[in-house]
Structure formats: C-alpha cells, structure tokens
Protein backbone atom coordinates (compact mmCIF):
# COMPACT_ATOMS: atom_id res chain seq x y z
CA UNK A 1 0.00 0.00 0.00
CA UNK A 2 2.62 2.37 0.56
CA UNK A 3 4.53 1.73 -2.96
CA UNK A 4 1.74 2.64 -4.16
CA UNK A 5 1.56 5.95 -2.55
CA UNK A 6 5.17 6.84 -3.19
CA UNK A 7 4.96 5.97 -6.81
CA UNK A 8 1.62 7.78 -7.69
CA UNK A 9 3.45 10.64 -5.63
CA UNK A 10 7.11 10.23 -7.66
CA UNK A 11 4.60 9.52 -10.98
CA UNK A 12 3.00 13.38 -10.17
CA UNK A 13 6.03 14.86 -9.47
CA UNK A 14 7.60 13.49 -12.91
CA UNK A 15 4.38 14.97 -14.78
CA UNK A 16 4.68 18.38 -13.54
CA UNK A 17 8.26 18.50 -13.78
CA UNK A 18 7.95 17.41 -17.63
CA UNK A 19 5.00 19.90 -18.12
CA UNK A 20 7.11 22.77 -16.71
CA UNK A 21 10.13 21.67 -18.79
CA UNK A 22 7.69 22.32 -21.89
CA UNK A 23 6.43 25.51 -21.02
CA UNK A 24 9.93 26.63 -20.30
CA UNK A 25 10.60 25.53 -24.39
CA UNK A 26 8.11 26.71 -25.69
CA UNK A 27 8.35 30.49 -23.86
CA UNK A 28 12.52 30.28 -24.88
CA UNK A 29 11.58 29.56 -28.43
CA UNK A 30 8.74 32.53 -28.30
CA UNK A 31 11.73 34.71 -26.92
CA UNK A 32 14.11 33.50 -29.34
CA UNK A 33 11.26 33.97 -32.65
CA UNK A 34 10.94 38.18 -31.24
CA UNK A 35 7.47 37.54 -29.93
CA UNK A 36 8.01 39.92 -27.20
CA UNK A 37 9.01 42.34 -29.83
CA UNK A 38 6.43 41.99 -32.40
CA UNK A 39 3.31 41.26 -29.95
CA UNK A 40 4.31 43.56 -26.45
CA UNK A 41 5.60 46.78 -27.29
CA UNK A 42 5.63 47.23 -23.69
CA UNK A 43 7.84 44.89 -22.98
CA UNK A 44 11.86 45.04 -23.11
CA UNK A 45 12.78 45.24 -26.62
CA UNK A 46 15.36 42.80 -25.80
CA UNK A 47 17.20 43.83 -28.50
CA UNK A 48 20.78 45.36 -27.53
CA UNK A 49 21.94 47.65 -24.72
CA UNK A 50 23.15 50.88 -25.94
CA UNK A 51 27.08 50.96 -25.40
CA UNK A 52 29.72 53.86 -25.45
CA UNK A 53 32.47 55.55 -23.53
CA UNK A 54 32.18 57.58 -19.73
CA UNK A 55 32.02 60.56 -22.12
CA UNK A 56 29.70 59.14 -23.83
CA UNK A 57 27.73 58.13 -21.09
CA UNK A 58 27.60 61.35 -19.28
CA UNK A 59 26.64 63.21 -22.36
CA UNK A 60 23.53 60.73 -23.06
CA UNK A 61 22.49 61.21 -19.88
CA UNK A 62 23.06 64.55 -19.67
CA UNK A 63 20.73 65.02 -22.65
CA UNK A 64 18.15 61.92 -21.49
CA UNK A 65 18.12 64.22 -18.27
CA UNK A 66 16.83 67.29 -20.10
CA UNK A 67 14.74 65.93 -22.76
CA UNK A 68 13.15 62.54 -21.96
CA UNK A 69 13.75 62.09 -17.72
CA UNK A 70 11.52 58.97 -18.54
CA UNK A 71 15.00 57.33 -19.63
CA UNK A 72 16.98 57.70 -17.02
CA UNK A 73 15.17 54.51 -15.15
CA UNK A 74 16.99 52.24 -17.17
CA UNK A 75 20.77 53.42 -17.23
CA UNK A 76 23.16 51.43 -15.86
CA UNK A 77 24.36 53.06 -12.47
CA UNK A 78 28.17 52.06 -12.65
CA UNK A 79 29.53 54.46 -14.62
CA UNK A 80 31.49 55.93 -11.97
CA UNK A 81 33.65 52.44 -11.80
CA UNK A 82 34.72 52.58 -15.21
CA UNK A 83 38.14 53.26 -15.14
CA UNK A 84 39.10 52.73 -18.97
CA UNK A 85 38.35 56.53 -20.85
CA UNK A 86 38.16 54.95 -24.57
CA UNK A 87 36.30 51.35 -23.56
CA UNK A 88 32.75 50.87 -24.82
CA UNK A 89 30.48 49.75 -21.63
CA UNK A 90 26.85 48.98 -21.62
CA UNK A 91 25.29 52.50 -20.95
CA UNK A 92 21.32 51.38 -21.09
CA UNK A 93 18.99 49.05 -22.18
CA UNK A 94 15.26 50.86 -23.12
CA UNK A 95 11.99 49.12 -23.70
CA UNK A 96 11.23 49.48 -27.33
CA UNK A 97 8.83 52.87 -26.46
CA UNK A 98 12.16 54.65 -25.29
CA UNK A 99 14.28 53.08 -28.36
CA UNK A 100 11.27 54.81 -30.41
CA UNK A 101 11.59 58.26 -28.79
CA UNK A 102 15.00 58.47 -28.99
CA UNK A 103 15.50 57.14 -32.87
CA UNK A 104 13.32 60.38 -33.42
CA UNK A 105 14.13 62.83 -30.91
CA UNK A 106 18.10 62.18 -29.95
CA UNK A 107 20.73 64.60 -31.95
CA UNK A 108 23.91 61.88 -30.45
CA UNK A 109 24.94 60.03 -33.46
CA UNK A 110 26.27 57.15 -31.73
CA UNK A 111 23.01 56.81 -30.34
CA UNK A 112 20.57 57.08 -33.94
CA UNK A 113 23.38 54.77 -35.39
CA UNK A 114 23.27 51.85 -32.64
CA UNK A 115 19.35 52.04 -32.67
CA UNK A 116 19.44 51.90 -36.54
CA UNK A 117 22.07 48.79 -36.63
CA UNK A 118 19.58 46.79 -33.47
CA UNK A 119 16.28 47.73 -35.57
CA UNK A 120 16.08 46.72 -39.22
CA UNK A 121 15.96 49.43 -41.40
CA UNK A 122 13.04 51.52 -41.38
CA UNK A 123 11.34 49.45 -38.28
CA UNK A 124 9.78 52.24 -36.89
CA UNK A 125 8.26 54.16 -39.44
CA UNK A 126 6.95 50.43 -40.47
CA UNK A 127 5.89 50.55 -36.60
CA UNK A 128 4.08 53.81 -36.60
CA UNK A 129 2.18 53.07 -39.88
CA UNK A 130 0.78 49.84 -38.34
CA UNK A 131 -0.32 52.14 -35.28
CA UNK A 132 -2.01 54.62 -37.74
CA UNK A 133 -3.46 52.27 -39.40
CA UNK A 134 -5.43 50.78 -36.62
C-alpha cells in the first residue's frame, strides 16, 4: 500500500516537472522567434543595450536628463567604476517605447546609429504606420 503511494506521488512529481520543462521551451523559443518584440511593445525590446564611452555616457544622460527624464530609469548606475576613458560599456537598455523616442528625438549620433544597426531598417516608421493604421 505504501509503494503505491510513493509511486503515484514520484509519478505526479515526474508529470509536472515534464510539463514545466515544456512551457519553459516553448516560452525560450517565443523569446528567441521576437514575440516579445512583435506582440508587447511594452515589454523590453530585448534587442541590444546601448554601449559607449564615460564621455559618452555622461553626455547621453546629460541630454536623457533634459529631454526625456523617462529614460533615465533604465541606465546602468556604474559608470562611476569605469576606469578605462576609450572602452565601450553597456550604458542602457530601453523598452522598445524609449528606443522609439530616442530614434526620433536624440541629436547623439552614436546613439541614432546603434538604434538603426539593433532595428532593421526603417522598423519604426513600419511601426508607426501599423499604429495609424489601426
């Protein structure tokens, strides 16, 4: 009576561990297709982090700071520990709304051309013609 308990209870835990397994699959293969990039626009863009230099750095924030203070959130907080002047570090990483704002609105070129190179070409205005359309 017993070995029947344990295996009906070894038999459940085996079932749920294998269902689990297959929701794990299936959500790494939605990741890995851009679901979350097509279908939630709210969601990270899990694209790229933007990278650049401390002077880099300061000056995006510096101008995140005055025009779009929504930004700042999602900078990276260690620039002050960078100790190499000319080494590209991971400044930020934006949800795709942010990317958006800042393909249109930012005058840093470093900036337009990393969001250009993460999108394919012409993703937003693709993007915004969808939005009108609807």
């Amino acid at each position: 009576m017993d070995i029947l308990i344990v295996i009906s209870v070894v038999g459940t835990i085996i079932a749920l561990f294998l269902l689990w397994r297959n929701e794990f699959k299936n959500e790494s293969k939605r990741m890995y297709e851009g679901y979350y990039i097509k279908e939630r626009s709210t969601k990270m863009a899990m694209i790229e982090k933007i990278y650049g230099t401390k002077e880099q750095y300061d000056e995006f924030w510096a101008w995140c700071k005055e025009n779009l203070p929504q930004a700042l959130r999602y900078f990276y907080d260690w620039s002050v520990e960078w100790d190499d002047p000319e080494h590209q570090y991971p400044m930020a990483n934006f949800p795709e709304e942010i990317d958006r704002l800042l393909y249109y609105n930012c005058p840093l070129p470093y900036v337009k051309e990393t969001l250009a190179y993460q999108y394919d070409k012409g993703y937003f205005e693709r993007r915004d013609a969808e939005v009108n359309e609807s």
